[in-house]
PDB file of N, CA and C in Angstrom:
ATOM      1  N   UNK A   1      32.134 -22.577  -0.560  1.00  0.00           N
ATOM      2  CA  UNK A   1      31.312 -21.593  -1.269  1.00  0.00           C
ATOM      3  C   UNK A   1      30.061 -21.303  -0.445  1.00  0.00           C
ATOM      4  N   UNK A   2      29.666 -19.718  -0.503  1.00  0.00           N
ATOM      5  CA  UNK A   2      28.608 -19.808   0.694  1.00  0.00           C
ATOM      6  C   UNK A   2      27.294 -19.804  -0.004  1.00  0.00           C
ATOM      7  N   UNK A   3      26.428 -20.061   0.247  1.00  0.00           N
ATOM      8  CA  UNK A   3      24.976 -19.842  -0.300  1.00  0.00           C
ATOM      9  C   UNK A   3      24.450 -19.105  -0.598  1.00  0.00           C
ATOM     10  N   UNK A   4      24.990 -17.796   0.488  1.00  0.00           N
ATOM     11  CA  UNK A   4      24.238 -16.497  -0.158  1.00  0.00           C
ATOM     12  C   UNK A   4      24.387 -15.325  -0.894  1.00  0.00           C
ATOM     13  N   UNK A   5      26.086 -15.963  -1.769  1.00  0.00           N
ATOM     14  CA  UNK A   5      26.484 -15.007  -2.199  1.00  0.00           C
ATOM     15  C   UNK A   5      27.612 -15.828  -3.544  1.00  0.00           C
ATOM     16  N   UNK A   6      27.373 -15.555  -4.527  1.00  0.00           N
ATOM     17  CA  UNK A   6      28.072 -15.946  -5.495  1.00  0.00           C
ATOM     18  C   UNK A   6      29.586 -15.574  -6.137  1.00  0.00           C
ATOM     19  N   UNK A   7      30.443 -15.445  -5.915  1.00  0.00           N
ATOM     20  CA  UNK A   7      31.054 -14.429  -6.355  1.00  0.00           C
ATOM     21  C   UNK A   7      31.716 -14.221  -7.946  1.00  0.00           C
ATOM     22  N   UNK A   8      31.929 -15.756  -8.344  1.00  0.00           N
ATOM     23  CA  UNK A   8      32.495 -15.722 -10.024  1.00  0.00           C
ATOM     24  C   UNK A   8      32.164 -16.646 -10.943  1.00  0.00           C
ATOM     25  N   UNK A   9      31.644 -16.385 -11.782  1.00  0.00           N
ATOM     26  CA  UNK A   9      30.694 -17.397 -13.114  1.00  0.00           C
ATOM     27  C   UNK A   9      30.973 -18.847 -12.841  1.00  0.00           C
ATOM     28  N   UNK A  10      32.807 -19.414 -12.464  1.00  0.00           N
ATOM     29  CA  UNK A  10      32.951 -20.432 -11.660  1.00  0.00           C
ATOM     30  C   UNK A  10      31.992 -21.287 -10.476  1.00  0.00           C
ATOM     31  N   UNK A  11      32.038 -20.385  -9.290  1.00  0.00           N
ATOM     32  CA  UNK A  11      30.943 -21.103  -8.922  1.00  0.00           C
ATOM     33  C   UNK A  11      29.833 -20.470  -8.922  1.00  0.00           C
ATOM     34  N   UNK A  12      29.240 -19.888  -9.837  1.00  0.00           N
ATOM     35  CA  UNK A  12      27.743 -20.390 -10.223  1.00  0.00           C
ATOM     36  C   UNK A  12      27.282 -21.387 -10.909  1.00  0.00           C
ATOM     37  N   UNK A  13      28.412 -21.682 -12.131  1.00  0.00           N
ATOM     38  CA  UNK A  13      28.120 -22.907 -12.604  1.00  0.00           C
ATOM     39  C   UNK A  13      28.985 -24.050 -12.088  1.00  0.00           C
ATOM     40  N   UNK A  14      29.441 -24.203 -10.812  1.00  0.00           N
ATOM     41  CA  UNK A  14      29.828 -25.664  -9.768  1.00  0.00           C
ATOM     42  C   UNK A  14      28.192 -25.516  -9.128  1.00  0.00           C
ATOM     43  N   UNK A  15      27.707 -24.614  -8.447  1.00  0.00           N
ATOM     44  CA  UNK A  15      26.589 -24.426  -8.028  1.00  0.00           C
ATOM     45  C   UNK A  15      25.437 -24.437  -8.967  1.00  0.00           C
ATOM     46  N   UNK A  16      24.864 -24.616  -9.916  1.00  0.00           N
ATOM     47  CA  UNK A  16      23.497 -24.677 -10.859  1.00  0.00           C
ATOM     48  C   UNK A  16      24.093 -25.047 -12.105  1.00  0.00           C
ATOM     49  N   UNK A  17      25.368 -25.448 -12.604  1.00  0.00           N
ATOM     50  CA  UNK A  17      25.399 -26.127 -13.137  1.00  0.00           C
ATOM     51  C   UNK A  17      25.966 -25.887 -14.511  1.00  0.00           C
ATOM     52  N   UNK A  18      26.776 -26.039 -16.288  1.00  0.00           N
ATOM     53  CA  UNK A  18      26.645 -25.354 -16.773  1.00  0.00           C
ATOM     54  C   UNK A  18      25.226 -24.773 -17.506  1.00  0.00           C
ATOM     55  N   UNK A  19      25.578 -24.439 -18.691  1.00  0.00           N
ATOM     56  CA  UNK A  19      24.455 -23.601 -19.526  1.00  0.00           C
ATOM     57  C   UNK A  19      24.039 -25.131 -20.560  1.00  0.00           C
ATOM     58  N   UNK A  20      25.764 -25.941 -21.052  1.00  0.00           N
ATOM     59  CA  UNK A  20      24.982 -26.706 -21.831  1.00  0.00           C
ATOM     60  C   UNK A  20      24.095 -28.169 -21.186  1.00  0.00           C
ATOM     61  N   UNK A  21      23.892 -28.030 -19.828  1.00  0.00           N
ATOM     62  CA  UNK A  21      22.935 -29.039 -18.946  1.00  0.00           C
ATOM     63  C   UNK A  21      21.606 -28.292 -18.737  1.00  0.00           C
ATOM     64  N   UNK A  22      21.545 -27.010 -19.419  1.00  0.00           N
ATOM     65  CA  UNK A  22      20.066 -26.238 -18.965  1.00  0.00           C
ATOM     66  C   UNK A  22      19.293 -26.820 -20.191  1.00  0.00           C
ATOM     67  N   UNK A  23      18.124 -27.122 -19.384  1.00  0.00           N
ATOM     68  CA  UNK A  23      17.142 -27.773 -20.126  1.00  0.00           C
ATOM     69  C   UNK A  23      15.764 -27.032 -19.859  1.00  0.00           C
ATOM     70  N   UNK A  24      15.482 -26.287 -20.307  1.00  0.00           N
ATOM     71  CA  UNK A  24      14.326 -25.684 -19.875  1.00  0.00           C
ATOM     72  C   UNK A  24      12.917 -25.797 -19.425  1.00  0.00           C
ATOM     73  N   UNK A  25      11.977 -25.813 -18.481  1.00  0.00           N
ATOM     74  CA  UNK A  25      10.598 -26.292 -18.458  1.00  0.00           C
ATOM     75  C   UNK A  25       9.901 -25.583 -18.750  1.00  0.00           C
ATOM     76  N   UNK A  26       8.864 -25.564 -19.317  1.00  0.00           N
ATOM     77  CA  UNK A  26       7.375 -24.702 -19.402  1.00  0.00           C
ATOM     78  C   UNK A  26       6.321 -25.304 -18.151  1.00  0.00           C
ATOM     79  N   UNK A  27       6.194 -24.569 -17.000  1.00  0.00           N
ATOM     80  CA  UNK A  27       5.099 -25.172 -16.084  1.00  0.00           C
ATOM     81  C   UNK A  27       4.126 -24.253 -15.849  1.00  0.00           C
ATOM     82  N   UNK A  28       3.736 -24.359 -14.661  1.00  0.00           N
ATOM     83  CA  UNK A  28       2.581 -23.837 -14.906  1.00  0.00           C
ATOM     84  C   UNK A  28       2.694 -22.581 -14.540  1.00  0.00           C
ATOM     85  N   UNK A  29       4.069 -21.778 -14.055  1.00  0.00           N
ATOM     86  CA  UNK A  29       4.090 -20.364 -13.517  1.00  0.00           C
ATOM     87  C   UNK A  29       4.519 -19.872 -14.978  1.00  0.00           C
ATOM     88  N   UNK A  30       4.968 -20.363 -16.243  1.00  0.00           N
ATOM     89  CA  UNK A  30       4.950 -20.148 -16.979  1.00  0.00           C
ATOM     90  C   UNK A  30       4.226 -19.005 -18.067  1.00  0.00           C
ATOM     91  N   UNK A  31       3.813 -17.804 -17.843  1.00  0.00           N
ATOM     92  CA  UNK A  31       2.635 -17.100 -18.722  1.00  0.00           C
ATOM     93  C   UNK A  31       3.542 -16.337 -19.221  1.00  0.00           C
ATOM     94  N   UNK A  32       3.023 -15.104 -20.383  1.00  0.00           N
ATOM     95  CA  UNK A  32       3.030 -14.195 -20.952  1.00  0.00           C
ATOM     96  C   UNK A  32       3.453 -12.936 -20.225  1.00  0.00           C
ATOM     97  N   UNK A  33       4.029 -12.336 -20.781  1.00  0.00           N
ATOM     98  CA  UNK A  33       4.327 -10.742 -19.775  1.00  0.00           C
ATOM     99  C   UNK A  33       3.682  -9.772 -21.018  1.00  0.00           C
ATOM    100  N   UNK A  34       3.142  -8.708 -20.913  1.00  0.00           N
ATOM    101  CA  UNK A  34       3.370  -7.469 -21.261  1.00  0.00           C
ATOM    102  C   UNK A  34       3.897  -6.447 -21.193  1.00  0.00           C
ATOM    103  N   UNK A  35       4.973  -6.468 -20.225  1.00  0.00           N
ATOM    104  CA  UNK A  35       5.907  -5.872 -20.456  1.00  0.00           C
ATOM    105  C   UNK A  35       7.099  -5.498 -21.639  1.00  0.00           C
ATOM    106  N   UNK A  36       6.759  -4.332 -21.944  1.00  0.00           N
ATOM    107  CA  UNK A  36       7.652  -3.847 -22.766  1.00  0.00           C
ATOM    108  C   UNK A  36       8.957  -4.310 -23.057  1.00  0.00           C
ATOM    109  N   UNK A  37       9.321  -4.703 -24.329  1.00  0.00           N
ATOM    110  CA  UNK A  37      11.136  -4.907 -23.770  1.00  0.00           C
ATOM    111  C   UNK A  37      11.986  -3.662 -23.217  1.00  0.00           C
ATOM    112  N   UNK A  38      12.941  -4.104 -22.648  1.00  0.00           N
ATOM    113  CA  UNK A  38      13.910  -3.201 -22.189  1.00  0.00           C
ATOM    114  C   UNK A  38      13.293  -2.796 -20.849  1.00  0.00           C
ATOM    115  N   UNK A  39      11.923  -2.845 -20.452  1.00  0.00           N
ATOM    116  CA  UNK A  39      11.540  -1.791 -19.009  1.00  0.00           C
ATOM    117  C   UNK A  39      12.085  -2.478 -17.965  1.00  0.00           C
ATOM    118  N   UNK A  40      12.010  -2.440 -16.977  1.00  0.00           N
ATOM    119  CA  UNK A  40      12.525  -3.353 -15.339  1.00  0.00           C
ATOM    120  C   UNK A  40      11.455  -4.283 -15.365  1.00  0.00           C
ATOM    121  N   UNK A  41      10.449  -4.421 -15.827  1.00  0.00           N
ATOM    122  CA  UNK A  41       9.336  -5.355 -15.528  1.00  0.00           C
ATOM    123  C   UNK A  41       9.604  -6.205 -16.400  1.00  0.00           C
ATOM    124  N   UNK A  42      10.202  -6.149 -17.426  1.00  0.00           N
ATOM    125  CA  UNK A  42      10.649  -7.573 -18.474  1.00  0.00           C
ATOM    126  C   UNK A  42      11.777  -7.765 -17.895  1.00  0.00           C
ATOM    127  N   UNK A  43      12.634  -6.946 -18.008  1.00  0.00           N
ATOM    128  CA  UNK A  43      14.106  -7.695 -17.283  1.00  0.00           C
ATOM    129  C   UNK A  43      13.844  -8.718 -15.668  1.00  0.00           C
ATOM    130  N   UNK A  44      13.261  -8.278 -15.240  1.00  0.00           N
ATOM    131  CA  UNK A  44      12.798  -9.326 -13.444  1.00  0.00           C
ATOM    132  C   UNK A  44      11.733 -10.518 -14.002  1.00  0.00           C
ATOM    133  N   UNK A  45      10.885 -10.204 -15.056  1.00  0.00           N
ATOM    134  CA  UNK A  45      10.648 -11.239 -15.345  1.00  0.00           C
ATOM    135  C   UNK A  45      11.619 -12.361 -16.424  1.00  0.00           C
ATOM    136  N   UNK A  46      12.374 -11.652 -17.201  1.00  0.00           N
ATOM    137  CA  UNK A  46      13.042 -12.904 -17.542  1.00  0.00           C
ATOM    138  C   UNK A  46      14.408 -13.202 -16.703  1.00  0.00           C
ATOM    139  N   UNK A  47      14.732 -12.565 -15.552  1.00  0.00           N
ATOM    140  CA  UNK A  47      15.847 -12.787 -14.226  1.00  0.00           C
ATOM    141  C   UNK A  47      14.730 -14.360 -13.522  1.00  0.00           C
ATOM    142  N   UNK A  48      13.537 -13.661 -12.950  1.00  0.00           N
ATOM    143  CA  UNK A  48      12.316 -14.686 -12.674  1.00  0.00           C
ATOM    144  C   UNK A  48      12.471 -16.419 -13.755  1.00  0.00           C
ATOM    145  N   UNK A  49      12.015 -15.944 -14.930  1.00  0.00           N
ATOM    146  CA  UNK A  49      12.072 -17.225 -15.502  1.00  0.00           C
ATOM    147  C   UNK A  49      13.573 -18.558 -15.539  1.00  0.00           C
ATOM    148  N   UNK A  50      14.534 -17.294 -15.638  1.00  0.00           N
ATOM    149  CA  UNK A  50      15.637 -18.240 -15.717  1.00  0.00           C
ATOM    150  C   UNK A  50      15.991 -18.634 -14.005  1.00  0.00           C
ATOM    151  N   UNK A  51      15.843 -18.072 -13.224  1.00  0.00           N
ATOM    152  CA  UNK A  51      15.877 -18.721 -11.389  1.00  0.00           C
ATOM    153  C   UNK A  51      14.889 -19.910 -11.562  1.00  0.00           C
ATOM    154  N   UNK A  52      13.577 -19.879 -12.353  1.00  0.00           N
ATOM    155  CA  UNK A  52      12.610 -20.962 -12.291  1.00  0.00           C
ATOM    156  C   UNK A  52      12.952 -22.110 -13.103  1.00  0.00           C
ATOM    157  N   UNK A  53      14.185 -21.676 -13.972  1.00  0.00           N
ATOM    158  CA  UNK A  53      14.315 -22.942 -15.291  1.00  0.00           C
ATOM    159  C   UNK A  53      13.747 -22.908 -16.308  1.00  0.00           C
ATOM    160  N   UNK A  54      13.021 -21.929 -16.339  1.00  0.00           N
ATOM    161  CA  UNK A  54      12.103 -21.912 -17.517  1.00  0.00           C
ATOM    162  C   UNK A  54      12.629 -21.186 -18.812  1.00  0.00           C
ATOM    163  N   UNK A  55      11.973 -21.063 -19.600  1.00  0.00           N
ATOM    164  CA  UNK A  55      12.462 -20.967 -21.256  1.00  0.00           C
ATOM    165  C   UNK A  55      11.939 -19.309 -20.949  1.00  0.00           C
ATOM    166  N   UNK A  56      13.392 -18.699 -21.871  1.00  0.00           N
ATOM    167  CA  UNK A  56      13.055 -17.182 -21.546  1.00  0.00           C
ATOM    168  C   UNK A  56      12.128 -16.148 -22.440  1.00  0.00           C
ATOM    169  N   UNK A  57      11.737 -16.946 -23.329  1.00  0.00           N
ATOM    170  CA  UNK A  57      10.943 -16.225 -24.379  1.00  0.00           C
ATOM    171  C   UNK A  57       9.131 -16.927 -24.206  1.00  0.00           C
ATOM    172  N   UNK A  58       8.445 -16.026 -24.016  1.00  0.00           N
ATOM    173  CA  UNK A  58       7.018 -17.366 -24.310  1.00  0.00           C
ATOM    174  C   UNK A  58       6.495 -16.085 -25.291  1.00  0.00           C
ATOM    175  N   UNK A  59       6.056 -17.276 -26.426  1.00  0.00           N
ATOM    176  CA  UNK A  59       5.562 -17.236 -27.711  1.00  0.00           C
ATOM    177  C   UNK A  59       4.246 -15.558 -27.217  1.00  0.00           C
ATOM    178  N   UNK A  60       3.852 -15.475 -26.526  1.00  0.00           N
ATOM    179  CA  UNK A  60       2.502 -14.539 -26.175  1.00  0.00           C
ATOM    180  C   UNK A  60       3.171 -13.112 -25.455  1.00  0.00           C
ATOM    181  N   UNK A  61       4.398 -13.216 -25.244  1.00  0.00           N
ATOM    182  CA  UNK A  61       4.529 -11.983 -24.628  1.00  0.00           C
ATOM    183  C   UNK A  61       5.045 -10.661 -25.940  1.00  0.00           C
ATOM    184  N   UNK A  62       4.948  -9.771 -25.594  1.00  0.00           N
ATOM    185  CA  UNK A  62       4.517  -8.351 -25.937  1.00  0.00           C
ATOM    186  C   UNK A  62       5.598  -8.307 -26.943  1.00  0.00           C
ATOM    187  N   UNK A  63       5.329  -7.870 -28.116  1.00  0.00           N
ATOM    188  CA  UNK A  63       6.019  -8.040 -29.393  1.00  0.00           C
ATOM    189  C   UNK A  63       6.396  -6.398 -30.155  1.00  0.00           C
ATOM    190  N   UNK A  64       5.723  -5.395 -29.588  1.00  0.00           N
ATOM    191  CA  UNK A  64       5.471  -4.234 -30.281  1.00  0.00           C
ATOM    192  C   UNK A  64       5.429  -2.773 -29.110  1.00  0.00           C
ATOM    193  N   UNK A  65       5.297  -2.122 -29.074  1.00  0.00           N
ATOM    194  CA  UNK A  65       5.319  -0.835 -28.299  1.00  0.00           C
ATOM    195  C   UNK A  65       3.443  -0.440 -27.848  1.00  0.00           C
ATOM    196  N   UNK A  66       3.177  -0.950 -29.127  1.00  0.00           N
ATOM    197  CA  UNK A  66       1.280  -0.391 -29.011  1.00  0.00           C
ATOM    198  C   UNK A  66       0.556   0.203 -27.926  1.00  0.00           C
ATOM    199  N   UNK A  67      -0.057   0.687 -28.044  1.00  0.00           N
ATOM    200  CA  UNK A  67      -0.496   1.445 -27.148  1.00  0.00           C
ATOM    201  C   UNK A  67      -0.043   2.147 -25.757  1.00  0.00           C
ATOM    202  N   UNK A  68       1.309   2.146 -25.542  1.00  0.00           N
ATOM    203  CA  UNK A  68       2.041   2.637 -24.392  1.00  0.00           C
ATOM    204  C   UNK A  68       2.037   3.987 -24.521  1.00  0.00           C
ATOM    205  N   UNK A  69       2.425   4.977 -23.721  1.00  0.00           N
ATOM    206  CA  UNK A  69       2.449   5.864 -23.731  1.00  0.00           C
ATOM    207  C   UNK A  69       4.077   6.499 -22.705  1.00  0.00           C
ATOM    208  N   UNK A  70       4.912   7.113 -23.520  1.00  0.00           N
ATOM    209  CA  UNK A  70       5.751   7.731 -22.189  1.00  0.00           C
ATOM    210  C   UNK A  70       5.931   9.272 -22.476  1.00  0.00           C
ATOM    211  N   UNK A  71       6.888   9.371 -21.080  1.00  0.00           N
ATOM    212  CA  UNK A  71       6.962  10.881 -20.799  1.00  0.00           C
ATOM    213  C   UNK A  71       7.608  11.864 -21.763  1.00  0.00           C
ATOM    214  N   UNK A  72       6.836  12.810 -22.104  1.00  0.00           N
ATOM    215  CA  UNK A  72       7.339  13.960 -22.620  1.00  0.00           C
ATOM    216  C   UNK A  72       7.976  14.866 -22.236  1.00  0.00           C
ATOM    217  N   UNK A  73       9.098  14.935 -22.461  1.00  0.00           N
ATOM    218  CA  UNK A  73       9.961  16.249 -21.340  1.00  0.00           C
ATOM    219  C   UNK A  73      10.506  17.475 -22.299  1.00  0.00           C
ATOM    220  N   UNK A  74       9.882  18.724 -22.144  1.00  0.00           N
ATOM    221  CA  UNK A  74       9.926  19.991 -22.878  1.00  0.00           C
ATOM    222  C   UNK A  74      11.069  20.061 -23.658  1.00  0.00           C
ATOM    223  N   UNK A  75      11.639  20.847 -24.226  1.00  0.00           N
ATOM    224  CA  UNK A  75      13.084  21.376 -25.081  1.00  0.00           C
ATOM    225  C   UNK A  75      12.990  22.544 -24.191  1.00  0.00           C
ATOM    226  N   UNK A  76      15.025  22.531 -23.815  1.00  0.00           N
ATOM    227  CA  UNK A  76      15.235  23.780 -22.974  1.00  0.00           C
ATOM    228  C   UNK A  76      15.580  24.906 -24.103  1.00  0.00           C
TER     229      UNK A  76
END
């Protein structure tokens, strides 16, 4: 199996292991996102947390839409 390339759920988990041996850490790269759900900036951060081991939800990150603003695109 090569290192830099995974090819089937098989060996990813011969390689990192299964899901029921994930044990999660809270350390210290651990913070809050504000990122919106659904945008690319929450998805890389919780891709980020689970490469780090860490627990994919933290209690402080962004719960609501508030104050965002997006694009308006006319009616044809």
């Amino acid at each position: 199996m090569s290192d830099d390339k995974i090819s089937n759920v098989f060996e990813a988990i011969l390689k990192y292991g299964h899901d029921e041996d994930f044990a999660p850490q809270e350390g210290d790269e651990f913070a809050a996102t504000d990122a919106p759900a659904g945008s690319s900036d929450k998805i890389e951060e919780l891709r980020k947390r689970v490469q780090l081991g860490m627990p994919l939800w933290h209690t402080e990150d962004r719960v609501d839409y508030t104050g965002l603003t997006g694009a308006i695109r006319p009616r044809e």
